[in-house]
Protein backbone atom coordinates (compact mmCIF):
# COMPACT_ATOMS: atom_id res chain seq x y z
CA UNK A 1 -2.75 -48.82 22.95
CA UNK A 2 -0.44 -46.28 21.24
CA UNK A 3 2.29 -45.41 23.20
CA UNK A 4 2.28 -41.43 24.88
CA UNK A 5 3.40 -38.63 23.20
CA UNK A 6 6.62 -38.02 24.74
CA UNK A 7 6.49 -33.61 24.77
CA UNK A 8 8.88 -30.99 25.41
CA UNK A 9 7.42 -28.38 27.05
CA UNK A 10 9.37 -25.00 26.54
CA UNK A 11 8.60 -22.04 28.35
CA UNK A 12 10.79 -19.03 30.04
CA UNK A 13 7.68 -17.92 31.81
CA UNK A 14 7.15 -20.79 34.99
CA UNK A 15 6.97 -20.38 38.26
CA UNK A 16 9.88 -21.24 40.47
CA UNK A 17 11.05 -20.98 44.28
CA UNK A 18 11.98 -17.88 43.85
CA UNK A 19 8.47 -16.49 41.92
CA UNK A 20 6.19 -19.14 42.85
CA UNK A 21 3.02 -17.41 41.04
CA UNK A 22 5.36 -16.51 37.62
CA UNK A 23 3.69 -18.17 34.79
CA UNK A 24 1.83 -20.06 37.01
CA UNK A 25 -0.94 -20.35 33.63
CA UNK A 26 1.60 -22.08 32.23
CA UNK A 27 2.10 -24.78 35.26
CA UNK A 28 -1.74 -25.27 35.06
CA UNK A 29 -1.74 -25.95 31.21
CA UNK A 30 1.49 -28.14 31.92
CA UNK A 31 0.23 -30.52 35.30
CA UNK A 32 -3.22 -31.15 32.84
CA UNK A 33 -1.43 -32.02 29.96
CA UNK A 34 0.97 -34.28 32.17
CA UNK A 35 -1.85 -35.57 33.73
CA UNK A 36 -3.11 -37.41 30.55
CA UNK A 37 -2.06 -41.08 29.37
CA UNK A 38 -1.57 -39.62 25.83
CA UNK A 39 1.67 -37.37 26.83
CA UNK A 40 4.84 -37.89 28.78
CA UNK A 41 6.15 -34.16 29.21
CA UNK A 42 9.54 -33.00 30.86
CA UNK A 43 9.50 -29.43 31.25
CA UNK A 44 12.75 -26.99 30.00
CA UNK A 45 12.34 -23.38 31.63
CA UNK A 46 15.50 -21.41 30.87
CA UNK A 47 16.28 -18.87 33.48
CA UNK A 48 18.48 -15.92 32.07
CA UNK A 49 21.45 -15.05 34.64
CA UNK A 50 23.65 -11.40 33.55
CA UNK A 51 27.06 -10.99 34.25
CA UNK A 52 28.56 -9.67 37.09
CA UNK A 53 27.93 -7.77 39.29
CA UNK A 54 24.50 -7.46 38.42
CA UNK A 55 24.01 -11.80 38.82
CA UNK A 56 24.64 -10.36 42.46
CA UNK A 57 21.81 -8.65 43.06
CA UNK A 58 18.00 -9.31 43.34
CA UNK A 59 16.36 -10.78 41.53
CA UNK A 60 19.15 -12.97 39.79
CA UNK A 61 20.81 -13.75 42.96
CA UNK A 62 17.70 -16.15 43.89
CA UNK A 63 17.31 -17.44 40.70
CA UNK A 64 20.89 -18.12 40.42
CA UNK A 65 20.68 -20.42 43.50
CA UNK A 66 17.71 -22.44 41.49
CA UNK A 67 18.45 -26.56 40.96
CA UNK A 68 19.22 -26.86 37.68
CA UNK A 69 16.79 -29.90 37.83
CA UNK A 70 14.44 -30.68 40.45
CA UNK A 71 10.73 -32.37 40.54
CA UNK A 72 8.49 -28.94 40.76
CA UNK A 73 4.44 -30.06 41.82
CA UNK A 74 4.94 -33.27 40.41
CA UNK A 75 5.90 -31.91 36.92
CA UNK A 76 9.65 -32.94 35.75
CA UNK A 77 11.59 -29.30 35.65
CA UNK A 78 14.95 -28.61 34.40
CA UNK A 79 16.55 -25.07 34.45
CA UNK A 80 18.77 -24.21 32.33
CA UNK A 81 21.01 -20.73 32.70
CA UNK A 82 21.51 -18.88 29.96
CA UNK A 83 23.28 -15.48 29.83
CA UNK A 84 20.64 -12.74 29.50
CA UNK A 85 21.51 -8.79 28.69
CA UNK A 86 19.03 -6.98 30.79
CA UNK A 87 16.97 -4.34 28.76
CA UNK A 88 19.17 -4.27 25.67
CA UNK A 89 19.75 -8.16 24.64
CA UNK A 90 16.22 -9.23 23.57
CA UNK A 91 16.79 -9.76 20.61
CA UNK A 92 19.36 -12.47 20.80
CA UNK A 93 17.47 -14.29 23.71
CA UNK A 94 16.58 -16.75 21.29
CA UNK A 95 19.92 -17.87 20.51
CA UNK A 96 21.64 -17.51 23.60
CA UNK A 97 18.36 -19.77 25.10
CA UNK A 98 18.98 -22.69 22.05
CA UNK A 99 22.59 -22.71 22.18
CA UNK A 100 22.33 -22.83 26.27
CA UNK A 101 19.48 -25.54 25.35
CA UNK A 102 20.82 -28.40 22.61
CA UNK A 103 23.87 -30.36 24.46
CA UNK A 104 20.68 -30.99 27.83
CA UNK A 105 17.91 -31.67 24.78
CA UNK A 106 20.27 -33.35 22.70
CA UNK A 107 21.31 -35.57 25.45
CA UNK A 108 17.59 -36.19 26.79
CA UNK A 109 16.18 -36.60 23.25
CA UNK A 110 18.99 -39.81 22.23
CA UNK A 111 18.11 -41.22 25.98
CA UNK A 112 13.74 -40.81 24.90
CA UNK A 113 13.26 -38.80 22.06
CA UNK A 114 10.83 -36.29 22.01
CA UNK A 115 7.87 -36.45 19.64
CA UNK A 116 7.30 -32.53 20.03
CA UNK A 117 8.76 -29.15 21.20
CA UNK A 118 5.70 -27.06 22.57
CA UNK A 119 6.99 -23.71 22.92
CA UNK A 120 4.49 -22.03 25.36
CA UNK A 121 5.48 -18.16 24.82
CA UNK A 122 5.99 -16.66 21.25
CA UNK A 123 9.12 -14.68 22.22
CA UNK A 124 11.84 -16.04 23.04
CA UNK A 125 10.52 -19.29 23.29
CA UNK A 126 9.12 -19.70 19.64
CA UNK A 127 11.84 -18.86 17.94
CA UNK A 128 14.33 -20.88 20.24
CA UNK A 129 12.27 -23.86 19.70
CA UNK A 130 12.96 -23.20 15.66
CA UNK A 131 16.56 -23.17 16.69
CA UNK A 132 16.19 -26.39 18.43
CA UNK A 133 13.55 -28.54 16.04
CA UNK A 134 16.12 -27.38 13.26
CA UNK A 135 19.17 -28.97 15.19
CA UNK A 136 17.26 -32.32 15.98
CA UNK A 137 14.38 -32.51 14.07
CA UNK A 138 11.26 -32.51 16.12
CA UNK A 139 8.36 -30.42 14.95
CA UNK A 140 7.38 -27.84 17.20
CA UNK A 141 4.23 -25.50 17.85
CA UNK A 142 4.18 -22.07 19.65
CA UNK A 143 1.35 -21.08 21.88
CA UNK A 144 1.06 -16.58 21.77
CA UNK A 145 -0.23 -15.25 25.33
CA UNK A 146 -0.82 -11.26 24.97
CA UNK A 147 2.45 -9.40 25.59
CA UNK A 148 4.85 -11.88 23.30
CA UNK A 149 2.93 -10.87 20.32
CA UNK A 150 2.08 -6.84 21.46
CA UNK A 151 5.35 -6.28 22.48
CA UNK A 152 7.76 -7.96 21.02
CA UNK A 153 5.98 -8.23 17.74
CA UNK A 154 6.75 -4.04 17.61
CA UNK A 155 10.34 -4.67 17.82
CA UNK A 156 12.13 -4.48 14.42
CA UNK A 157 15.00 -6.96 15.48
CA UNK A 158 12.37 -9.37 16.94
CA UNK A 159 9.36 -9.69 14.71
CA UNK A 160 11.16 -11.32 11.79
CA UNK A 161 12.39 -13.73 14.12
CA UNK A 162 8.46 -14.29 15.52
CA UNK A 163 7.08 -14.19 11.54
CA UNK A 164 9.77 -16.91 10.88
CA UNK A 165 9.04 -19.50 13.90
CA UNK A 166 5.28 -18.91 12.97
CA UNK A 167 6.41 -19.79 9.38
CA UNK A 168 8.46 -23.00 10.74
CA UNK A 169 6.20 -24.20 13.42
CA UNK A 170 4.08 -27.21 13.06
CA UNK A 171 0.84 -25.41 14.91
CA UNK A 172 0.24 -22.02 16.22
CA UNK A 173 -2.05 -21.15 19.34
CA UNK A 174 -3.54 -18.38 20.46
CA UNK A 175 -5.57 -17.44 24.20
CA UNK A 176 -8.05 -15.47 22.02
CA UNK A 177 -9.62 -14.55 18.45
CA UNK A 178 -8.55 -11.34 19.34
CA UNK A 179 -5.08 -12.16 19.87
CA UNK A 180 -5.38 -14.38 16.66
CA UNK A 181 -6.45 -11.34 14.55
CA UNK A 182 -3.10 -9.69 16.11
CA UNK A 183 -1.10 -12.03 14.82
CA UNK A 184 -2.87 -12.08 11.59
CA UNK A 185 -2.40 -8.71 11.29
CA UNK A 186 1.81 -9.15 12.13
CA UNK A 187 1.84 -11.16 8.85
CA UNK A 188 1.28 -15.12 10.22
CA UNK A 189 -1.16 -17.82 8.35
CA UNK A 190 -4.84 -17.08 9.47
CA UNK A 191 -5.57 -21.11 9.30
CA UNK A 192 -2.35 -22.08 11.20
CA UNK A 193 -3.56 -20.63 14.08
CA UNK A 194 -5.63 -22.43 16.72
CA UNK A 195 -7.68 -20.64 19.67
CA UNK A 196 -6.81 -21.89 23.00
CA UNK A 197 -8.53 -20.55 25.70
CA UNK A 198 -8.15 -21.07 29.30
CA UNK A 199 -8.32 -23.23 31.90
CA UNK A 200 -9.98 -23.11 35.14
CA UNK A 201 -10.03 -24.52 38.51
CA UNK A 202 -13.85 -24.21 38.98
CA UNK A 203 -13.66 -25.51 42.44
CA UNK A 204 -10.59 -23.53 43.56
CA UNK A 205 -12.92 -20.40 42.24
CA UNK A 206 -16.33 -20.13 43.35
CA UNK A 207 -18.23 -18.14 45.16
CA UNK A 208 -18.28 -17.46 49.37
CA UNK A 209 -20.38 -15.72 51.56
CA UNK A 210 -19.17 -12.52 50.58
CA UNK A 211 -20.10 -10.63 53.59
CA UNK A 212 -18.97 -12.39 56.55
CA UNK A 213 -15.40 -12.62 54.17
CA UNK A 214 -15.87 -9.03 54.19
CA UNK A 215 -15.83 -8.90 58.12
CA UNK A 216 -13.09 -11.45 58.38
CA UNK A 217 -10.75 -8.73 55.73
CA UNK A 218 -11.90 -6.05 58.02
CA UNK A 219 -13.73 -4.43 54.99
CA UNK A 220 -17.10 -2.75 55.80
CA UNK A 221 -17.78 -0.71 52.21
CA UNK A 222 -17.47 -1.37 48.80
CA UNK A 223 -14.07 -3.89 48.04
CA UNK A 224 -12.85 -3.90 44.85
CA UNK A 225 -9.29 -6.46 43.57
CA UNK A 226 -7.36 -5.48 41.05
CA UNK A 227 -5.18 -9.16 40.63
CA UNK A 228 -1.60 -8.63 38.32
CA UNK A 229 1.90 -7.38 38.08
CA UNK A 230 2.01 -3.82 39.26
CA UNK A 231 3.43 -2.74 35.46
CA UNK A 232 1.96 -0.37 33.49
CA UNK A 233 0.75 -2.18 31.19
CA UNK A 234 -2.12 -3.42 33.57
CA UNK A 235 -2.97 0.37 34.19
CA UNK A 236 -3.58 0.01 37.99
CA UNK A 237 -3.46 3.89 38.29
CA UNK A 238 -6.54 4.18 36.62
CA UNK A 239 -8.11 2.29 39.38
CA UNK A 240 -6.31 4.15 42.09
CA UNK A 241 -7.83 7.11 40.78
CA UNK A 242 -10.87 6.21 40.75
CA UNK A 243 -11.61 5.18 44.01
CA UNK A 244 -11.39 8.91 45.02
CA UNK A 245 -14.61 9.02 44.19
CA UNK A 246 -16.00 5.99 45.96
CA UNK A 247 -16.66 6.51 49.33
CA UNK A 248 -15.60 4.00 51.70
CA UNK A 249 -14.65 1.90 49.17
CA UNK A 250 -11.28 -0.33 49.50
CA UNK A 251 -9.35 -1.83 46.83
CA UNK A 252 -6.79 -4.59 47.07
CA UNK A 253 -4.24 -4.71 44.51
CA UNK A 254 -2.58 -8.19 44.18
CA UNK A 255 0.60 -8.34 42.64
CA UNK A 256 4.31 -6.76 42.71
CA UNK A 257 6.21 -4.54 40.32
CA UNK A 258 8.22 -1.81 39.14
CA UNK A 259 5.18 0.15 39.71
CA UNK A 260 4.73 -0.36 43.19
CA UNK A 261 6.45 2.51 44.82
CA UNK A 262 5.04 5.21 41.86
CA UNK A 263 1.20 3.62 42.98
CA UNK A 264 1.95 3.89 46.52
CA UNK A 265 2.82 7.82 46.17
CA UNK A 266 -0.34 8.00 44.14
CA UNK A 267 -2.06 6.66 47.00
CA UNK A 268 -0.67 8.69 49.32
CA UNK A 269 -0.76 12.16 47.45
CA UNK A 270 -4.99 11.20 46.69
CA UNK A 271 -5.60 11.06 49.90
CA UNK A 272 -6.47 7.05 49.79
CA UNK A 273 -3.89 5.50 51.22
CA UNK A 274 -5.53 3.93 54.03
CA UNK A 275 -8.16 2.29 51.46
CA UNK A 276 -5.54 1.12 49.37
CA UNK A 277 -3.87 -2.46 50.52
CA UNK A 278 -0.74 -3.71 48.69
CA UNK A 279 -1.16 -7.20 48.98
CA UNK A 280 2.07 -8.15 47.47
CA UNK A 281 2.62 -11.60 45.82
CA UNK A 282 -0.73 -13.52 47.04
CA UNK A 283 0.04 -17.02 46.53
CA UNK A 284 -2.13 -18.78 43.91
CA UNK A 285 -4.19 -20.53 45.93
CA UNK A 286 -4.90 -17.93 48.93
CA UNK A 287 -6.37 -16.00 45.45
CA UNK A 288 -9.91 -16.89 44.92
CA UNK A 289 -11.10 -16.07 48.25
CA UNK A 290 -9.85 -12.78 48.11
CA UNK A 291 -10.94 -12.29 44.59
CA UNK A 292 -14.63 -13.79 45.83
CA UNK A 293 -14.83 -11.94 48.49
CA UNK A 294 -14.42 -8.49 46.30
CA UNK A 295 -17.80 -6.44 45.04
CA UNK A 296 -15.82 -6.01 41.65
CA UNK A 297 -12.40 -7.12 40.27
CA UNK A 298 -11.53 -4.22 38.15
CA UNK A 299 -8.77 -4.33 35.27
CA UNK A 300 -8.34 -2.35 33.12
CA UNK A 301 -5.41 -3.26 31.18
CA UNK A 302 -3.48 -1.62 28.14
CA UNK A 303 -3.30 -4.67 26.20
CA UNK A 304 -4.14 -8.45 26.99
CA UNK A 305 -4.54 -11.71 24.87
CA UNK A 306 -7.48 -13.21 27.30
CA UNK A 307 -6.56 -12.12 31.37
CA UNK A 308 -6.99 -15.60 33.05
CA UNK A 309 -7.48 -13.27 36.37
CA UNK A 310 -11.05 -12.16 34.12
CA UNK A 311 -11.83 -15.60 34.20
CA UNK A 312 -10.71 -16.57 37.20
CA UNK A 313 -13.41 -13.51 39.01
CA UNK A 314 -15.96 -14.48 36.47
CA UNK A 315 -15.95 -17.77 38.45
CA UNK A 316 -15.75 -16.60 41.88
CA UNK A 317 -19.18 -14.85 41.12
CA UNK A 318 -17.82 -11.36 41.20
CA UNK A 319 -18.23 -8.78 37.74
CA UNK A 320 -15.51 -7.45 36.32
CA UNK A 321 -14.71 -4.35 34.80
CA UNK A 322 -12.36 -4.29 31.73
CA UNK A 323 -10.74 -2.21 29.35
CA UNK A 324 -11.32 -3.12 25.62
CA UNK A 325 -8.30 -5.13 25.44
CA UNK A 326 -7.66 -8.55 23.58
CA UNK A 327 -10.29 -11.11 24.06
CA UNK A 328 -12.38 -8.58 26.43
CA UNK A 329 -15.45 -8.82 24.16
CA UNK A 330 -14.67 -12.70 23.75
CA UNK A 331 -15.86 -13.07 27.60
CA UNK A 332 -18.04 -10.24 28.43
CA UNK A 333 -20.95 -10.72 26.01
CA UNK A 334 -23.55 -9.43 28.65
CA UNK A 335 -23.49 -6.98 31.49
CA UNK A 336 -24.65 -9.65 33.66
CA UNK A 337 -20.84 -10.18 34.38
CA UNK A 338 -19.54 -6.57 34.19
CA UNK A 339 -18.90 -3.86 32.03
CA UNK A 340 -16.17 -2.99 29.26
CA UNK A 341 -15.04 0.79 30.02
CA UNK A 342 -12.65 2.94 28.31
CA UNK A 343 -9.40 3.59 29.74
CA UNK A 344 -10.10 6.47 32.32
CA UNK A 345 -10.99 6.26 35.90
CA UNK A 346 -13.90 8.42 35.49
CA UNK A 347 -15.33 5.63 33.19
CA UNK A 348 -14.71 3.43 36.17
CA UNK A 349 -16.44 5.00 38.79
CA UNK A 350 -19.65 5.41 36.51
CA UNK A 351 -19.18 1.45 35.76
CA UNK A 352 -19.04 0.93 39.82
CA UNK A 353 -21.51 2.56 40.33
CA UNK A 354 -24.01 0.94 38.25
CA UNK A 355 -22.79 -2.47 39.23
CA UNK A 356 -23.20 -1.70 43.09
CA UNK A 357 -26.52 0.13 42.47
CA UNK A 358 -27.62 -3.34 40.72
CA UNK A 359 -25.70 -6.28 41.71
CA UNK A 360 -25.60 -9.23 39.56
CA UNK A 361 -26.00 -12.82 41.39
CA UNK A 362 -23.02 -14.51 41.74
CA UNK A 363 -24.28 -17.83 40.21
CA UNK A 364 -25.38 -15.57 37.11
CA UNK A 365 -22.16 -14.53 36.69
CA UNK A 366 -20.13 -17.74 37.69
CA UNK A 367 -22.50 -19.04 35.06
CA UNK A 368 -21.21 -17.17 32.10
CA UNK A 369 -17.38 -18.94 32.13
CA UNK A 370 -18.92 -22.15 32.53
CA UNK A 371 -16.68 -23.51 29.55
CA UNK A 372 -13.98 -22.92 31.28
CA UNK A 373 -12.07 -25.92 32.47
CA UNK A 374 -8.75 -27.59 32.59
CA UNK A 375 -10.58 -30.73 31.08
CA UNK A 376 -11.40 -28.82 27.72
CA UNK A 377 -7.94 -27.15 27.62
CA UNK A 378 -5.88 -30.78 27.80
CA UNK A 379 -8.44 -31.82 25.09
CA UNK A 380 -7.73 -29.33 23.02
CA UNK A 381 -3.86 -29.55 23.59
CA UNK A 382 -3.98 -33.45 23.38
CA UNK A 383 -5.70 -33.13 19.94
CA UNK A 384 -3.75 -31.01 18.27
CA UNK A 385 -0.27 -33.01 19.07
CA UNK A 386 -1.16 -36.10 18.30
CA UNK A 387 -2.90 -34.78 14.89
CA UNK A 388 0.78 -33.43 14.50
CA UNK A 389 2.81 -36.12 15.57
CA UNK A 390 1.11 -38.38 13.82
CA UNK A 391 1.24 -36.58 10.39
């Protein structure tokens, strides 16, 4: 037998104490991969600290008081600071995370050395890991997740950095074709790139007996879940809007954000604040009874690589309704599971209302993510080191 694959798993998006659902995608990828007898993985997540007085306040304050190294759901975790510049220093994030990275890797790579850097964000983390595969030598790959590659790959000081890691990197990934032909379209190596969908905790998300949930939520109409940051970029108002014109209906929005206090005036001024319930930060596993228990999860995002919160109320038996964003097409390739609506609440409510007129089964549409899993996602990730590593 071969020995492991000893893997560095870099990633600035993971959850911690203080945001126990942030990046929690990432966690999932990380505990399957760890799980395997093929790969030995310690975990770096860099946590970005400003200077004072703004290290003071929330949310740095908690994530200041974050062990620097601590055993996090059975996954090894170390968390580096690094000095961030809120709003205005993206573009040197990369350095300032390598720099703040090389004497801990460089000490933990002469102790075991790592076989692999797998970057699991393509900005900052890509471009870091360059930093740090050129300073030791270990090849590297970079997985892209939706808003790395949208948002950052529109920044003039940040793309070249992206177009070079994707240059340097040993293997690409991406959560969708879609989000492949983005980064085709940026400039990076079509046949580099491999599509990595999603896991999925198929028994964590299945169906219930949606009505007596129902009654246990105190819902009695239509309930609709809209699961995600409160941002704009997941376009929330939309869906705010449009339940003016659903009678009785109640959504749930799960999530926090800068939003929150705009879409709670928005609420109010509609004249649906009573049927609107801000949920706040549902921890991951009170989600899929919630998201179960809903009619329709409804999100209708800006921009997405592949939502894992689709996939997620795919498997919980309850249609979505999307915008035509990333991978939406990738997943929805029936209306047994939901519709794919433009971006305006009146394009909602028409969607709704077809869907509650004729409901799908929930089985039928559980049905259609049923290559989904954890399981094929470690494959996947298992394969393509070791085809690297052992190059």
């Amino acid at each position: 037998m071969t020995n492991p694959l000893n893997i560095l798993t870099l990633s600035t998006l993971f959850p911690n104490a203080a945001s126990p659902n942030f990046g929690i995608f990432v966690e999932r990828q990380t505990t399957e991969l760890a799980s395997r007898a093929e790969a030995d993985v310690t975990v770096i997540n860099p946590i970005g600290i400003p200077p004072l007085p703004l290290r003071g306040l929330e949310p740095y304050r908690a994530l200041a008081d974050l062990p620097e190294h601590e055993l996090w759901r059975g996954l090894n975790v170390y968390r580096p600071r690094f000095p961030l510049i809120p709003k205005f220093g993206g573009s040197r994030n990369p350095e300032r995370i390598a720099a703040a990275l090389l004497p801990l890797v460089k000490k933990l790579h002469d102790g075991k050395p790592f076989d692999l850097i797998d970057a699991e964000f393509f900005y900052p983390d890509g471009p870091a890991a360059m930093r740090l595969s050129n300073q030791l030598d270990i090849p590297f790959t970079v997985k892209a997740r939706g808003a790395d590659i949208h948002h950052w790959g529109r920044e003039t000081k940040c793309l070249p950095q992206i177009l070079a890691a994707a240059d340097k990197a040993s293997g690409l990934l991406a959560v969708s074709k879609a989000l492949k032909q983005d980064m085709v379209d940026l400039g990076i190596e079509s046949d580099k790139i491999l599509v990595h969908y999603t896991g999925l905790d198929r028994h964590k998300f299945a169906p219930v007996d949606r009505s007596a949930t129902k009654r246990k939520l105190d819902v009695h109409g239509p309930l609709f879940i809209c699961a995600g940051a409160l941002i704009q970029r997941k376009n929330q108002v939309l869906v705010i809007e449009a339940i003016q014109s659903i009678p009785d209906a109640t959504l749930m929005l799960a999530g926090t954000g800068e939003e929150e206090n705009a879409y709670r005036a928005l609420a109010d001024k509609l004249g649906v604040k009573n049927r609107v319930r801000f949920l706040g930060n549902v921890p991951h596993d009170d989600l899929p009874e919630l998201v179960a228990a809903a009619d329709i999860a409804i999100l209708p995002s800006k921009s997405e690589g592949l939502a894992n919160a689709w996939v997620e109320a795919l498997s919980c038996g309850t249609p979505i309704i999307i915008s035509e964003a990333g991978g939406a097409r990738e997943l929805l390739c029936s209306d047994t599971a939901g519709r794919i609506v433009e971006q305006k609440s009146s394009a909602i409510v028409d969607a709704v209302k077809v869907l509650l007129k004729d409901k799908p089964e929930q089985e039928d549409v559980r049905a259609t993510v049923s290559q989904f899993s954890w399981q094929n996602n470690g494959d996947a990730l298992v394969k393509l080191f070791t085809k690297i590593v052992r190059r």
